[in-house]
C-alpha atoms as a PDB file:
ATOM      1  CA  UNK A   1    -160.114  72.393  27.859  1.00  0.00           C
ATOM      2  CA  UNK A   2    -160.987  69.972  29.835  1.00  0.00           C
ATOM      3  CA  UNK A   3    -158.913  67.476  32.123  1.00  0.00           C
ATOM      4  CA  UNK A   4    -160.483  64.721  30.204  1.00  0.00           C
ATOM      5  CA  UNK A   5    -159.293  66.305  26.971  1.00  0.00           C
ATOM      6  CA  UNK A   6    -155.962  67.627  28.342  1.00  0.00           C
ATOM      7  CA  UNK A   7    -155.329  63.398  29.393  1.00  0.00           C
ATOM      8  CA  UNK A   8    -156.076  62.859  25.624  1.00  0.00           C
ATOM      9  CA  UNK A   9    -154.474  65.479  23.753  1.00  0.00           C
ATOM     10  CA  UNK A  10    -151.309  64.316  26.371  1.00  0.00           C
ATOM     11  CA  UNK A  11    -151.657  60.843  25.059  1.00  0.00           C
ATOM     12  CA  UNK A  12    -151.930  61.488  21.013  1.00  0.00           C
ATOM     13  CA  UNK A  13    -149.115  63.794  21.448  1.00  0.00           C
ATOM     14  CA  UNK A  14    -147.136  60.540  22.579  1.00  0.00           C
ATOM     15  CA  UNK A  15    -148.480  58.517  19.985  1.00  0.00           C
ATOM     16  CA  UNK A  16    -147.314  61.178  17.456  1.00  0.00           C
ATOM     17  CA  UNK A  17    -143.390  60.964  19.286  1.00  0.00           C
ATOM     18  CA  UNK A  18    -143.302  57.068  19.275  1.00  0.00           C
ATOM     19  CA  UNK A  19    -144.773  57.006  15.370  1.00  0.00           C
ATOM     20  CA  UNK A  20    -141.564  59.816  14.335  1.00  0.00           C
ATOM     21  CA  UNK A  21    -139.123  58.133  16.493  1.00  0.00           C
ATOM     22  CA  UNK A  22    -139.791  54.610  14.176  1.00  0.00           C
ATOM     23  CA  UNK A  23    -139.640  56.418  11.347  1.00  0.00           C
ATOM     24  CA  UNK A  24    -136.109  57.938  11.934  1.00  0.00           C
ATOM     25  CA  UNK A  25    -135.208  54.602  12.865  1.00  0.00           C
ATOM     26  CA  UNK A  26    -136.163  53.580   9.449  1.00  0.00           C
ATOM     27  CA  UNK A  27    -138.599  51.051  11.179  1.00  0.00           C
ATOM     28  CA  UNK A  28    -141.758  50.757   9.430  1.00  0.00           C
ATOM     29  CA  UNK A  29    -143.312  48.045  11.623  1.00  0.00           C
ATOM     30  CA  UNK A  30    -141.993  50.048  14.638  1.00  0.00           C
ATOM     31  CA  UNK A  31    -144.525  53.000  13.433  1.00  0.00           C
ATOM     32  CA  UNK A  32    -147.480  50.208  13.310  1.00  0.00           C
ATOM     33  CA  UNK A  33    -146.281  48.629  16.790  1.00  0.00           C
ATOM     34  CA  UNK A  34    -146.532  52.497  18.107  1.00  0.00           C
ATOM     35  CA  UNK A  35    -150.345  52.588  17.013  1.00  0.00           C
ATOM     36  CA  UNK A  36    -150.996  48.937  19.088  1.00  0.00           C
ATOM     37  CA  UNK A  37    -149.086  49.968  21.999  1.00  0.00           C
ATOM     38  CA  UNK A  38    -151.352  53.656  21.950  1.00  0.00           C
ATOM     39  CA  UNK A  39    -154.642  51.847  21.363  1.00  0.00           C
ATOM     40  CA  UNK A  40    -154.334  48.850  24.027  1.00  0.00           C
ATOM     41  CA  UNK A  41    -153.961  50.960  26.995  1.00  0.00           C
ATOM     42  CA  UNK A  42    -156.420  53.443  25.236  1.00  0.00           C
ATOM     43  CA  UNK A  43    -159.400  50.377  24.608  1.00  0.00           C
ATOM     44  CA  UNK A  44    -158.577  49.888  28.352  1.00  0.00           C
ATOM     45  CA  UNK A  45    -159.499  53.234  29.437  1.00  0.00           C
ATOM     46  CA  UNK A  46    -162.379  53.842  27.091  1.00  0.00           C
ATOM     47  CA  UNK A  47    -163.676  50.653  29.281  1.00  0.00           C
ATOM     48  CA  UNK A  48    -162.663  51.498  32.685  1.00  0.00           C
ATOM     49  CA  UNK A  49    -164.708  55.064  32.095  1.00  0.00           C
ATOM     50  CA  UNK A  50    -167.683  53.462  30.632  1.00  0.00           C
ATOM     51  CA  UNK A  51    -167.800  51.204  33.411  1.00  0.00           C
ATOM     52  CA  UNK A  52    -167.540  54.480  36.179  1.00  0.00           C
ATOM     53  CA  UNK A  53    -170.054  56.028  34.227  1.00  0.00           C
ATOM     54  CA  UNK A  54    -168.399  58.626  32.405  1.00  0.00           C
ATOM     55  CA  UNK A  55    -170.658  61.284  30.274  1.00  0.00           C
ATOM     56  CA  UNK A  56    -171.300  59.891  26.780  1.00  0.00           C
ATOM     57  CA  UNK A  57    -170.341  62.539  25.121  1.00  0.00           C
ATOM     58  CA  UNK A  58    -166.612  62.203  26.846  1.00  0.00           C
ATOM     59  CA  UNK A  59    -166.627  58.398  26.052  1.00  0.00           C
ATOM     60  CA  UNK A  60    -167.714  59.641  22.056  1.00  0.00           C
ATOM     61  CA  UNK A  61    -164.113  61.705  22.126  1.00  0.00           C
ATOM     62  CA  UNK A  62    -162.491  59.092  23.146  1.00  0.00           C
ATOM     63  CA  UNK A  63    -164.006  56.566  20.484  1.00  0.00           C
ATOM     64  CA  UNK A  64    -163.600  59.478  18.070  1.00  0.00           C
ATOM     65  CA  UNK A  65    -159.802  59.966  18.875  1.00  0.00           C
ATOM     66  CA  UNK A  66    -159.509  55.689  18.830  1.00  0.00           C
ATOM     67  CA  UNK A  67    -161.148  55.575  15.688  1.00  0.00           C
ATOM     68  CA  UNK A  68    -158.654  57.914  14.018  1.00  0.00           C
ATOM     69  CA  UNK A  69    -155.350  55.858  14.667  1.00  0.00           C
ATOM     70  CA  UNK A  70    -157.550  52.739  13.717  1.00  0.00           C
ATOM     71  CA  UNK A  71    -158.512  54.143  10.406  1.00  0.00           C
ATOM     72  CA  UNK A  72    -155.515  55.849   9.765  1.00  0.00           C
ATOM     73  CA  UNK A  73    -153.425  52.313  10.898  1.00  0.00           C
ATOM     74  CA  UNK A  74    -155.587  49.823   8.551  1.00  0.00           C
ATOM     75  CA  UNK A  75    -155.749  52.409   5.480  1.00  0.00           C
ATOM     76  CA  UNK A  76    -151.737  52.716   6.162  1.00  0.00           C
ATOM     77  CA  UNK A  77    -151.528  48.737   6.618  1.00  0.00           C
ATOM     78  CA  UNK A  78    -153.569  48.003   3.470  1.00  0.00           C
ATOM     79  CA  UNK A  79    -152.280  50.864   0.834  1.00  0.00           C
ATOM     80  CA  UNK A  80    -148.945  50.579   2.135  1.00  0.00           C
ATOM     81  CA  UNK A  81    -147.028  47.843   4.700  1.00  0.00           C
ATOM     82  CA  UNK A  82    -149.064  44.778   3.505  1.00  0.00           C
ATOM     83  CA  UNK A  83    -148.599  45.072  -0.020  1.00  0.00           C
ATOM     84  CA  UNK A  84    -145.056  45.499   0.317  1.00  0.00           C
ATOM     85  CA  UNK A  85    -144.254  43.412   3.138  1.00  0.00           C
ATOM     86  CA  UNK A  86    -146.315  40.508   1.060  1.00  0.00           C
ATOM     87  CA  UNK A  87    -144.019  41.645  -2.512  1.00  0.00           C
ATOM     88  CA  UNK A  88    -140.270  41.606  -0.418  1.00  0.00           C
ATOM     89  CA  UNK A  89    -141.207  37.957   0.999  1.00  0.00           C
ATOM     90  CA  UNK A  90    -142.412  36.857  -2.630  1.00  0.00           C
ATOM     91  CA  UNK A  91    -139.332  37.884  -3.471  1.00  0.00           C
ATOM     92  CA  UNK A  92    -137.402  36.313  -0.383  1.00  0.00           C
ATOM     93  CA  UNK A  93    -138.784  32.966  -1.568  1.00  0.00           C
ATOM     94  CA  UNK A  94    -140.817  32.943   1.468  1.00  0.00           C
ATOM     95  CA  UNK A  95    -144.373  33.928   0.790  1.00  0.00           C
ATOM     96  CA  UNK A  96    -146.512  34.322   4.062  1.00  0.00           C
ATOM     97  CA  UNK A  97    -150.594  34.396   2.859  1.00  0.00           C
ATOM     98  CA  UNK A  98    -151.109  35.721   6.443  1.00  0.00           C
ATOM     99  CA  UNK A  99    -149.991  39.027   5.255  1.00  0.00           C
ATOM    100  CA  UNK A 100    -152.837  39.964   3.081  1.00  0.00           C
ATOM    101  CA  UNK A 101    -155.629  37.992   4.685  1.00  0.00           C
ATOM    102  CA  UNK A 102    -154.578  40.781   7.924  1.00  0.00           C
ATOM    103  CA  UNK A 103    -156.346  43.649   5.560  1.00  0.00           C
ATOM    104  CA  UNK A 104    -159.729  41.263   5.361  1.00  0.00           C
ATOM    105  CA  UNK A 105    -159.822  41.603   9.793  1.00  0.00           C
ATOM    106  CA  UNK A 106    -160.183  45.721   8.856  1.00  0.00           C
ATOM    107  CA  UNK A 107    -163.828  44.802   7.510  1.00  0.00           C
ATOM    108  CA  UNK A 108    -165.141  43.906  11.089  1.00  0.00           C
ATOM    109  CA  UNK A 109    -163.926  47.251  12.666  1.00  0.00           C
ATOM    110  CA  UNK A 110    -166.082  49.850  11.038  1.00  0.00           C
ATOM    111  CA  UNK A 111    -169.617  47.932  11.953  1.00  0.00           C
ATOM    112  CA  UNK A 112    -167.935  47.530  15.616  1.00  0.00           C
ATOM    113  CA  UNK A 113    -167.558  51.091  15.846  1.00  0.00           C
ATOM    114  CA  UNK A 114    -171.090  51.926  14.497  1.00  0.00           C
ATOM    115  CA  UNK A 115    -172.948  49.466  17.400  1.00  0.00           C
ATOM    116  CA  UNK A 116    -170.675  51.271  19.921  1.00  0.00           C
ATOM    117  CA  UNK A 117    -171.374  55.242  18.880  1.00  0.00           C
ATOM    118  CA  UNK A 118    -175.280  53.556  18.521  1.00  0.00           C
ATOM    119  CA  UNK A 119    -175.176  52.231  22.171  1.00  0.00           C
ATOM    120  CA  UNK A 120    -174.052  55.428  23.170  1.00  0.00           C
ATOM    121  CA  UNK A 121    -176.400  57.617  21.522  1.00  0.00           C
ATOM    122  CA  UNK A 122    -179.263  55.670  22.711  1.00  0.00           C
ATOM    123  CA  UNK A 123    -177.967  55.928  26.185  1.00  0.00           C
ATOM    124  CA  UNK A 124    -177.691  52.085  26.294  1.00  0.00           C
ATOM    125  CA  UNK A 125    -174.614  50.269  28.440  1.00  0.00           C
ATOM    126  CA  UNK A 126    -171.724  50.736  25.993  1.00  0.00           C
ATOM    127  CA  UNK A 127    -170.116  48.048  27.719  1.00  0.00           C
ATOM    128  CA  UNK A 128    -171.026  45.034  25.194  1.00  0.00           C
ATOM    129  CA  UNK A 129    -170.154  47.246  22.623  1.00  0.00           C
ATOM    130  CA  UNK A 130    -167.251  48.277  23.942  1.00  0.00           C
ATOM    131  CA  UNK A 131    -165.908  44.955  24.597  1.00  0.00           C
ATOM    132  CA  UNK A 132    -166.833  43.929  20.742  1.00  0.00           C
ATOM    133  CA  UNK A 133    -164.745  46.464  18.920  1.00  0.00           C
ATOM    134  CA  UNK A 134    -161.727  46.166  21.477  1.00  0.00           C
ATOM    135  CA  UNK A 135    -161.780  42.006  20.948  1.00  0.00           C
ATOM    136  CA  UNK A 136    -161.517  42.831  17.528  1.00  0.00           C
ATOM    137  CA  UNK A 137    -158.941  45.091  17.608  1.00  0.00           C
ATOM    138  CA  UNK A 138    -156.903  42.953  20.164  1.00  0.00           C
ATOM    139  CA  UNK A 139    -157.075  39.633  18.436  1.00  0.00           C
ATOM    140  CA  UNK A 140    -156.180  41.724  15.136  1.00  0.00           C
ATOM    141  CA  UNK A 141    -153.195  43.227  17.290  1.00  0.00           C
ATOM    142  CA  UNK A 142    -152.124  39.783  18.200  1.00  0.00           C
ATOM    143  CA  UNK A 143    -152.617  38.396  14.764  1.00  0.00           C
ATOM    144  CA  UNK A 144    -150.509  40.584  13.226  1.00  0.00           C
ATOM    145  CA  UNK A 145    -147.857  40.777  15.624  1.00  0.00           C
ATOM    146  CA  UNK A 146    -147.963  36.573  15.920  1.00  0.00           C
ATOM    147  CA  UNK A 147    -148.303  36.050  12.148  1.00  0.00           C
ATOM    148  CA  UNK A 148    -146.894  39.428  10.281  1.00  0.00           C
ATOM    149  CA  UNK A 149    -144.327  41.440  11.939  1.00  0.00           C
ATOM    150  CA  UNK A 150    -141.420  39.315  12.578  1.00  0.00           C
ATOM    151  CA  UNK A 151    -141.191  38.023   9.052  1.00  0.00           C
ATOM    152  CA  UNK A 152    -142.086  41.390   7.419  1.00  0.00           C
ATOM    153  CA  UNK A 153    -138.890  43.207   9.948  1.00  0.00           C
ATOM    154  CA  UNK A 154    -136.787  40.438   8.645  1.00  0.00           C
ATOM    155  CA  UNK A 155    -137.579  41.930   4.668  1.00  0.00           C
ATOM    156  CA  UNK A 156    -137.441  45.527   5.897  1.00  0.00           C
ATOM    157  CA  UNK A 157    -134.006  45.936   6.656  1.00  0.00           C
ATOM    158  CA  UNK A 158    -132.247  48.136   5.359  1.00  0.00           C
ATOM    159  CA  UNK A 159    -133.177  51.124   2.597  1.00  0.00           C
ATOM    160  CA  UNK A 160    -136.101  48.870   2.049  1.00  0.00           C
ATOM    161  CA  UNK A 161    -137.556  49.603   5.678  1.00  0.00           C
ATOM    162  CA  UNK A 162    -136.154  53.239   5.788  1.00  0.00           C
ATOM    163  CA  UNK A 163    -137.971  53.933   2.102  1.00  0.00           C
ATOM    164  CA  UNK A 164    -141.290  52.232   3.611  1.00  0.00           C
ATOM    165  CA  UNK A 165    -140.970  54.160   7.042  1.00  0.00           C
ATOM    166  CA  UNK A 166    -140.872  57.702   5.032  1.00  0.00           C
ATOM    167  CA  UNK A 167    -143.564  56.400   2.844  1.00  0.00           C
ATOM    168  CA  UNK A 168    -145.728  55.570   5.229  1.00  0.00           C
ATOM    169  CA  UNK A 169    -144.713  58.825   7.250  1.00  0.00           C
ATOM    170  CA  UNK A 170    -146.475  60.747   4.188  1.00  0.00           C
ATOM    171  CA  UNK A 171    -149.077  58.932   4.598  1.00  0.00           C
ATOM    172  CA  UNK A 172    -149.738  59.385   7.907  1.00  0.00           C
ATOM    173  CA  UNK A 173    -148.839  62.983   8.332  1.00  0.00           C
ATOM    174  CA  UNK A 174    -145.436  62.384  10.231  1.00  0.00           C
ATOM    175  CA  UNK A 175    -143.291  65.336  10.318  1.00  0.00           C
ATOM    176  CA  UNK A 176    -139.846  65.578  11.207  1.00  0.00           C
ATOM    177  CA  UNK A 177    -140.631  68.738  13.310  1.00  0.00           C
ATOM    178  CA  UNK A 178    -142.374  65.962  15.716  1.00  0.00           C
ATOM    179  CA  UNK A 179    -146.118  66.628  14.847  1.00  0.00           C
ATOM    180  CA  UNK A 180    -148.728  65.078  12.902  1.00  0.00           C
END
């Protein structure tokens, strides 16, 4: 293995710890927080090593290992959080229409991540491709944190946000022995 892949198995390994320590905190927007706080530093460094040149085929690991928490964070988001997070505030008497229109900023992400894996296969600078899927992840990130989260942790107290956190644990292949 290399050091490269050592640095990223290292990472996703603390990605996997932060996701299973919100969910025994019963925190189900703690377990989404864990995924933007993995992939900001993460867009960063996919960046930084495009920029010093780094082998394509390391950069396509890292995009491939990106692209898993992304897909497994919206398909978690949509199936799971936003629908409930959307039916608790219905219920709270404070509907927030933010909450579903988050799943429609998913759509962008897979064509982002098809022009960057292009750019890299045709040995073009990844750079402008890089910087287009991580502005759409990061203004998503913001979005949902500035929009979403505080109103959806003030509706998942309680057994409500513990039953949603092992939920979405399932989904996501959480296990309580600390390994996805």
């Amino acid at each position: 293995m290399s050091g490269f892949d050592a640095e990223l198995e290292g990472a996703l390994a603390d990605l996997a710890a932060r996701r299973l320590a919100a969910c025994r905190a019963g925190d189900p927007t703690g377990i989404l927080m864990a995924d933007h706080e993995w992939l900001r530093p993460a867009l960063a460094e996919l960046r930084a090593r495009a920029r010093d040149g780094v082998d394509a085929s390391a950069l396509e690991r890292l995009v491939s290992a990106i692209w898993e928490v992304v897909d497994s964070h919206s398909r978690v988001e949509e199936e799971l959080y936003f629908p409930a997070v959307d039916r608790l505030l219905a219920e709270a008497g404070r509907p927030n229409p933010m909450v579903m229109a988050m799943a429609a900023e998913h759509d962008a992400l897979p064509d982002r991540r098809r022009q960057l894996l292009e750019a890299l296969a045709a040995g073009r600078d990844p750079l402008p491709a890089i910087d287009a899927f991580s502005r759409a992840l990061l203004v998503h990130f913001d979005n949902e944190e500035d929009l979403v989260f505080e109103d959806a942790r003030e509706v998942l107290k309680g057994e409500e946000g513990r039953r949603l956190a092992r939920a979405m644990a399932a989904f996501l292949g959480i296990s309580e022995r600390g390994g996805e």
